[in-house]
C-alpha atoms as a PDB file:
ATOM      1  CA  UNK A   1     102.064 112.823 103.056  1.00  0.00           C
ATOM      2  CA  UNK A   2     101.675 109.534 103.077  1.00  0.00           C
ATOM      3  CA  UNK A   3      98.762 107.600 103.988  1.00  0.00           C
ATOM      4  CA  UNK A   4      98.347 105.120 107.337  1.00  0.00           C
ATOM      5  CA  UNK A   5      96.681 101.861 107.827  1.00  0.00           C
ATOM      6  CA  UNK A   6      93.460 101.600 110.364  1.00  0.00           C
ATOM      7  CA  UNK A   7      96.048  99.093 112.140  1.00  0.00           C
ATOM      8  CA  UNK A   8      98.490 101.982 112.539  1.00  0.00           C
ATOM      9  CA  UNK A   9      96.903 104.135 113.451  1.00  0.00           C
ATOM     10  CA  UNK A  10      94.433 101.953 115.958  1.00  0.00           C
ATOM     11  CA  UNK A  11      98.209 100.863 117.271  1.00  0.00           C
ATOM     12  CA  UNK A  12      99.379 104.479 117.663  1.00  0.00           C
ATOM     13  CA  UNK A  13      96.048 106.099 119.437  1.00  0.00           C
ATOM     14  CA  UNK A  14      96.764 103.401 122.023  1.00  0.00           C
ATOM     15  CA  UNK A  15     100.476 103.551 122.487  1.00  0.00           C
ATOM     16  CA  UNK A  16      99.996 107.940 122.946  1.00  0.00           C
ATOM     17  CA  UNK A  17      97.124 107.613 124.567  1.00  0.00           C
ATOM     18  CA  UNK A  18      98.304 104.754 127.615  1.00  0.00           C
ATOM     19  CA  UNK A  19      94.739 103.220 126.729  1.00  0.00           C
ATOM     20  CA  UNK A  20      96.239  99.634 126.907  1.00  0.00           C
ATOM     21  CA  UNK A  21      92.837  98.537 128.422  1.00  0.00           C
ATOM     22  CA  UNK A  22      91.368  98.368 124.813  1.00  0.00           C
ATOM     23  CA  UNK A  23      94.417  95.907 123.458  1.00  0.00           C
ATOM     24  CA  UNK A  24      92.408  92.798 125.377  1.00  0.00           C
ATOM     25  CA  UNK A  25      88.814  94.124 123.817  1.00  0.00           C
ATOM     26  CA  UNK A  26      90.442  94.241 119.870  1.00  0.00           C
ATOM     27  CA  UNK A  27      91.570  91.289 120.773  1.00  0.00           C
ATOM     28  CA  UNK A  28      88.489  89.399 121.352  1.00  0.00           C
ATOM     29  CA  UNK A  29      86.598  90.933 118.348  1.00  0.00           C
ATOM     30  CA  UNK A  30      89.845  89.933 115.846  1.00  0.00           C
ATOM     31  CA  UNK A  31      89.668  86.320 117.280  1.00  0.00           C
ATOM     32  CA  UNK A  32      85.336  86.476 117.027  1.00  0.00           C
ATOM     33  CA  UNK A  33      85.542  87.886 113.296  1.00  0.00           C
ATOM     34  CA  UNK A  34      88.459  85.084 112.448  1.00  0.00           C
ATOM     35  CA  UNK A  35      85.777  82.132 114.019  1.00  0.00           C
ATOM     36  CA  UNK A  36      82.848  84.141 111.935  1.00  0.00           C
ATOM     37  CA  UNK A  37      84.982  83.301 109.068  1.00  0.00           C
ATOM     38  CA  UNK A  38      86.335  80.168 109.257  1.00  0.00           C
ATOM     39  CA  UNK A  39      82.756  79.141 110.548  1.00  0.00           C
ATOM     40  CA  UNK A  40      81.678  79.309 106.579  1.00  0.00           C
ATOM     41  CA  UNK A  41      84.631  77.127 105.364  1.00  0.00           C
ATOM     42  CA  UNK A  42      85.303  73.499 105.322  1.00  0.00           C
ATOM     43  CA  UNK A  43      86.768  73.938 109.143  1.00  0.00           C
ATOM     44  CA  UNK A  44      83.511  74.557 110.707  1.00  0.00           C
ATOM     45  CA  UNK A  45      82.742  71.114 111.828  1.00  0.00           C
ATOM     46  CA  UNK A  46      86.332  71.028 113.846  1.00  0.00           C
ATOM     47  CA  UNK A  47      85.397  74.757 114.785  1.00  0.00           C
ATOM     48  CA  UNK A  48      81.805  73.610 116.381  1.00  0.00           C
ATOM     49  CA  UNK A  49      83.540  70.793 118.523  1.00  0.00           C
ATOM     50  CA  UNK A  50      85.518  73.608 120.283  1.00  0.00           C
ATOM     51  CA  UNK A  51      82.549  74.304 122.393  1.00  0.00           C
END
């Protein structure tokens, strides 16, 4: 058997389970983690002016 990504199955649990109310909340934490991120690179000064 083989095995399944988190994504997959994340993506799965919320297609069978009609909980489309979490899509918005993964959402938000994928787009905070990506600014935690870039917020150690060279892009953080163009990052910082977005708020």
């Amino acid at each position: 058997m083989r095995r399944r990504s988190f994504l997959a199955e994340l993506f799965d649990f919320i297609r069978s389970n009609k909980a489309y109310l979490l899509a918005p909340i993964i959402i938000v934490l994928l787009l905070v983690g990506i600014l935690i991120l870039l917020g150690g690179t060279k892009a953080a000064p163009f990052i910082y002016t977005l708020f």
